[in-house]
C-alpha atoms as a PDB file:
ATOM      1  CA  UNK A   1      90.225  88.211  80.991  1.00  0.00           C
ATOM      2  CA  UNK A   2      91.835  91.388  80.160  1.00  0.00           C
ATOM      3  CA  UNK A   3      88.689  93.744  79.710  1.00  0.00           C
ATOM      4  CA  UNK A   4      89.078  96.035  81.956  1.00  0.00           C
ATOM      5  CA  UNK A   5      92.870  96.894  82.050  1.00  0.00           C
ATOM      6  CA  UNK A   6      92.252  99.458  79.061  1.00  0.00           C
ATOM      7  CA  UNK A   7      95.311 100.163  76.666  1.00  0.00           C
ATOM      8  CA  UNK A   8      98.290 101.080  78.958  1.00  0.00           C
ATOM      9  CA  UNK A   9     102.154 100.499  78.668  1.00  0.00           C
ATOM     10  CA  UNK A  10     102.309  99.271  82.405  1.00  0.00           C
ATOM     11  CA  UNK A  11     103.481  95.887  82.675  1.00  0.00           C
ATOM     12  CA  UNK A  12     100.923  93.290  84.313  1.00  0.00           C
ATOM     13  CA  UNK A  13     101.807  91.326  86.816  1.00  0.00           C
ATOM     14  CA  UNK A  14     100.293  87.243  88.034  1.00  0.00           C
ATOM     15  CA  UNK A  15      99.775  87.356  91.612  1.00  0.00           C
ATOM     16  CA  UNK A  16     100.855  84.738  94.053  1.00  0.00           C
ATOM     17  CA  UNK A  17      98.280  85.543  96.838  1.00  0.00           C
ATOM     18  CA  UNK A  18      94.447  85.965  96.593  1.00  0.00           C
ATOM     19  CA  UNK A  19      93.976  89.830  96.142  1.00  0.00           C
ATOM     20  CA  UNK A  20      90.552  90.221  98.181  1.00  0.00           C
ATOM     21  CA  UNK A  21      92.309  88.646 101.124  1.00  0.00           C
ATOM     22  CA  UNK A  22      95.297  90.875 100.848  1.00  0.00           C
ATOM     23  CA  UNK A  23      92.664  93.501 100.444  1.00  0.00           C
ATOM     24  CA  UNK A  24      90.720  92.581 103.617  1.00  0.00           C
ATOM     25  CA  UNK A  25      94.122  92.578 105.802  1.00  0.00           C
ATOM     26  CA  UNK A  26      95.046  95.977 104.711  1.00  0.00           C
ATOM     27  CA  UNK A  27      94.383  99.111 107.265  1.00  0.00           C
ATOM     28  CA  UNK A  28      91.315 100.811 107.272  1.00  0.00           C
ATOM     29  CA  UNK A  29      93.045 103.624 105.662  1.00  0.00           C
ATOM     30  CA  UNK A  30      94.539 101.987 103.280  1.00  0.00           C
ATOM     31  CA  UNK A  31      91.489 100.456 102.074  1.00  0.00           C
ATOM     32  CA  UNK A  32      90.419 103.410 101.890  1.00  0.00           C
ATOM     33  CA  UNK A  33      93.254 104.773  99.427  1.00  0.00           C
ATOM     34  CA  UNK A  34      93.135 101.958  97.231  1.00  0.00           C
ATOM     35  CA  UNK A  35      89.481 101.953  96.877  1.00  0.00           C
ATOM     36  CA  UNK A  36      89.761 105.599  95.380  1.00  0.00           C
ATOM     37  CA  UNK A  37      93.056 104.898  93.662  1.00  0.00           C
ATOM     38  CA  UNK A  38      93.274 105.711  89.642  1.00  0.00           C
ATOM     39  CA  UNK A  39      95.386 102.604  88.986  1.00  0.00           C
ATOM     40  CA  UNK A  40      94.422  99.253  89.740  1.00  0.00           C
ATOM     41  CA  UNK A  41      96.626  98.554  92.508  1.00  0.00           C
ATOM     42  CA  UNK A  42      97.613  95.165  94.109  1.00  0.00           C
ATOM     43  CA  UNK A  43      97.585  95.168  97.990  1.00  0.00           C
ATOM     44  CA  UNK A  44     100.938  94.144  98.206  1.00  0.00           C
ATOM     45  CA  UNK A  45     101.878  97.128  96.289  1.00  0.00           C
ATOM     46  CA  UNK A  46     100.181  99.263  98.336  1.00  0.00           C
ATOM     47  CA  UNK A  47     101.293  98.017 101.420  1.00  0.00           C
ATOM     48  CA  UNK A  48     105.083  97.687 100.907  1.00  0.00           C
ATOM     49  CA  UNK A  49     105.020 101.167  99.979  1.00  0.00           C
ATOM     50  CA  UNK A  50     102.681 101.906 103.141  1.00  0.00           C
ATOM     51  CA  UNK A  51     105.277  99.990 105.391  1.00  0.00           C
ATOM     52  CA  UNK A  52     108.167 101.938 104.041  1.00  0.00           C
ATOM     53  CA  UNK A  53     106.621 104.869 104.958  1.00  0.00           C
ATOM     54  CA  UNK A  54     105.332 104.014 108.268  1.00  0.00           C
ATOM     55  CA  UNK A  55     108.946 102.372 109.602  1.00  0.00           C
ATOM     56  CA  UNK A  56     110.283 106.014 108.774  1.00  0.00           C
ATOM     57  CA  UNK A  57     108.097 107.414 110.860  1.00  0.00           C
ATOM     58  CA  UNK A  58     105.445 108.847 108.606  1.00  0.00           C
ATOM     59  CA  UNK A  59     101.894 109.333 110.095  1.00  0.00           C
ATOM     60  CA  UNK A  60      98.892 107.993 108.392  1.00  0.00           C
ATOM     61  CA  UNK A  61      98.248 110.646 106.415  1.00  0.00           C
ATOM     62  CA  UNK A  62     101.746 111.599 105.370  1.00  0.00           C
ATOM     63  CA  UNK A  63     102.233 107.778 104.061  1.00  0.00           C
ATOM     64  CA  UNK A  64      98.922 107.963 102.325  1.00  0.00           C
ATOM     65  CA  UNK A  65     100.370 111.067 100.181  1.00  0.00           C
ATOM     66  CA  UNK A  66     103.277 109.254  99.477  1.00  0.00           C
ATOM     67  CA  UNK A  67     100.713 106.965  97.887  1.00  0.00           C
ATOM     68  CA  UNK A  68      99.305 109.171  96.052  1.00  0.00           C
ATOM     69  CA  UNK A  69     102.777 110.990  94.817  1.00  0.00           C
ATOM     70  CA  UNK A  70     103.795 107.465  93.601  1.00  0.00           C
ATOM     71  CA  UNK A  71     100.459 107.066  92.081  1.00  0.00           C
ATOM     72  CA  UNK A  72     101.292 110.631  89.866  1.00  0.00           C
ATOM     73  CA  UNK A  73     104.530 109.478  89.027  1.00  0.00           C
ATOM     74  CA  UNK A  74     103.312 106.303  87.650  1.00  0.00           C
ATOM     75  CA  UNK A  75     100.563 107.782  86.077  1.00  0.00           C
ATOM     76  CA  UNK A  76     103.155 110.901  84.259  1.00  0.00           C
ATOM     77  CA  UNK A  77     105.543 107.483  83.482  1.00  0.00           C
ATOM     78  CA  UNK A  78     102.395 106.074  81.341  1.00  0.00           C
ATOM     79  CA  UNK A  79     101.798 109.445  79.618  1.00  0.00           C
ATOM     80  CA  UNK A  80     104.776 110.005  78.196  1.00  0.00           C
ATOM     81  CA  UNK A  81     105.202 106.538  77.000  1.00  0.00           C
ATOM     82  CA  UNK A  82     101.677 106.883  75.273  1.00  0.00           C
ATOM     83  CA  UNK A  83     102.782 110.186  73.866  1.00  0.00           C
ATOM     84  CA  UNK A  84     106.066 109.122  72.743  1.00  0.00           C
ATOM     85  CA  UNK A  85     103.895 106.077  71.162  1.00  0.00           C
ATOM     86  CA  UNK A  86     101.550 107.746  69.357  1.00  0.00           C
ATOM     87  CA  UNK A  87     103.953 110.629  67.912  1.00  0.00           C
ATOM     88  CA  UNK A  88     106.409 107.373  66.636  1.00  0.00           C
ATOM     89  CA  UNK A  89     102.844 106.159  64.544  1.00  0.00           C
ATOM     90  CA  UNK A  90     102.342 109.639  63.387  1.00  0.00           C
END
């Protein structure tokens, strides 16, 4: 059921854990994030990245722009591969 993934050239990934409970265990902030986030993140994602952040001594908020900054990058990543896709069909 691939519906709502939309066209993108991000891979997709199976997941070994149930999402909602990886959901449920994440921070209240982090919840937060991912509930606004563009991409559909998985928690583990989310919170690797989150962890990395925290153990170098990143507040909550600092690690939750990090988020966000990898969130742009992935998002710029997609672009141009969807640009350089559609000028190669042109």
């Amino acid at each position: 059921m691939n519906h709502n993934l939309s066209q993108t050239s991000l891979p997709r990934k199976r997941r070994s854990v149930d999402p909602m409970d990886a959901f449920d265990e994440l921070p209240a902030p982090l919840r937060q994030w991912l509930a606004r986030a563009v991409l559909p993140w998985s928690p583990t994602s989310v919170r690797r990245i989150w962890s990395k952040s925290r153990a170098k001594g990143l507040s909550d908020e600092e690690a939750l722009r990090t988020l966000t900054h990898a969130e742009v990058r992935t998002l710029a990543r997609d672009w141009q591969s969807t640009v350089s896709k559609l000028n190669s069909n042109t």
